[in-house]
Protein backbone atom coordinates (compact mmCIF):
# COMPACT_ATOMS: atom_id res chain seq x y z
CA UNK A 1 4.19 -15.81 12.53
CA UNK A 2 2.73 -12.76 10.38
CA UNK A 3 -0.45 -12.47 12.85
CA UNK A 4 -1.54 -8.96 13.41
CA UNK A 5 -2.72 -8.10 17.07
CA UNK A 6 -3.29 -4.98 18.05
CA UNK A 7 -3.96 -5.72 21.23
CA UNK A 8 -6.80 -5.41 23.69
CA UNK A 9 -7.78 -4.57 27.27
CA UNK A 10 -8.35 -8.04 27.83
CA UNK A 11 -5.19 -9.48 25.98
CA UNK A 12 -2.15 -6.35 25.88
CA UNK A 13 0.82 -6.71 23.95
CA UNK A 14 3.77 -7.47 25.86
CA UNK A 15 7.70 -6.32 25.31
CA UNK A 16 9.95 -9.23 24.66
CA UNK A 17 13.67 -8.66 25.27
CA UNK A 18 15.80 -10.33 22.36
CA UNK A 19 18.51 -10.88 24.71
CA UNK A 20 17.47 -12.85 27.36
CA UNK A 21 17.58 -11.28 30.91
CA UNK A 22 19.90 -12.21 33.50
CA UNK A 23 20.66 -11.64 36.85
CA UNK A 24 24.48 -10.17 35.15
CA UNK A 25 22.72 -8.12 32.82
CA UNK A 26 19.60 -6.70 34.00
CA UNK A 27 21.28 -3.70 35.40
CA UNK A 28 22.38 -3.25 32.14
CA UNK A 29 20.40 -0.63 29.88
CA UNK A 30 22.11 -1.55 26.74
CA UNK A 31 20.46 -4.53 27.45
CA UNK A 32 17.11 -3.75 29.05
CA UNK A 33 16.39 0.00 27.37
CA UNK A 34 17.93 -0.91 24.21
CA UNK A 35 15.26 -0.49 21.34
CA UNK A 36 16.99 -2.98 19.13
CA UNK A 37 16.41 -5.55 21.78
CA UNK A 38 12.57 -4.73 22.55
CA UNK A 39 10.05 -6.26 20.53
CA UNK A 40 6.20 -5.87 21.03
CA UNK A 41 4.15 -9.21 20.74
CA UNK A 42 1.16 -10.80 21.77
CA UNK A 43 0.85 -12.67 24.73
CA UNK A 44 0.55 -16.11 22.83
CA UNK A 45 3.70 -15.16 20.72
CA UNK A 46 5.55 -13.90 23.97
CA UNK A 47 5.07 -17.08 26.05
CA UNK A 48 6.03 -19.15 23.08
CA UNK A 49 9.30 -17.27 23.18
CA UNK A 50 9.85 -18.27 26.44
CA UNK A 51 9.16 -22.21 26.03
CA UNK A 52 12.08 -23.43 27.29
CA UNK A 53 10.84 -24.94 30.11
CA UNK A 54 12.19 -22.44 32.47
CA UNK A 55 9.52 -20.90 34.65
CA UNK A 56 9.03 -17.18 34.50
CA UNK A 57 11.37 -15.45 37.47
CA UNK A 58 9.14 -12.20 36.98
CA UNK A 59 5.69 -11.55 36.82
CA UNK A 60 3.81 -8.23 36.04
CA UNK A 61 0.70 -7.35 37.41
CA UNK A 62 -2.30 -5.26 35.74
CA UNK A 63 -0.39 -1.65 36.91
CA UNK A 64 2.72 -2.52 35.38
CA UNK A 65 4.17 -2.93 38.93
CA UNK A 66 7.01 -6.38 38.27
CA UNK A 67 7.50 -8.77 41.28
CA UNK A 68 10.05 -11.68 41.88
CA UNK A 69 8.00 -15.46 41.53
């Protein structure tokens, strides 16, 4: 959208996977390590990638640590 964020403690950028993830693929890491599929966005810019009505399987806490929703 050409916004510059450099991110914040309050609002952190977030890595967005190109390729969606899947339960076939996430083992993958030509699919989840792969720097051609990483890109670093904003949180606004990240959920609006993920708009498809689907609700998030994942969910990341403040440490990093990712649980199953």
């Amino acid at each position: 959208r050409g916004i510059i964020n450099a991110g914040s403690h309050d609002m952190p950028l977030q890595v967005h996977h190109k390729v969606k993830l899947t339960p076939e693929n996430i083992t993958d890491p030509a699919i989840t390590l792969n720097w051609d599929n990483l890109q670093l966005l904003c949180k606004d810019c990240h959920d609006a990638e993920h708009t498809d009505g689907t609700p998030p399987r994942w969910a990341v806490d403040e440490t990093g640590h990712v649980s199953a929703r």
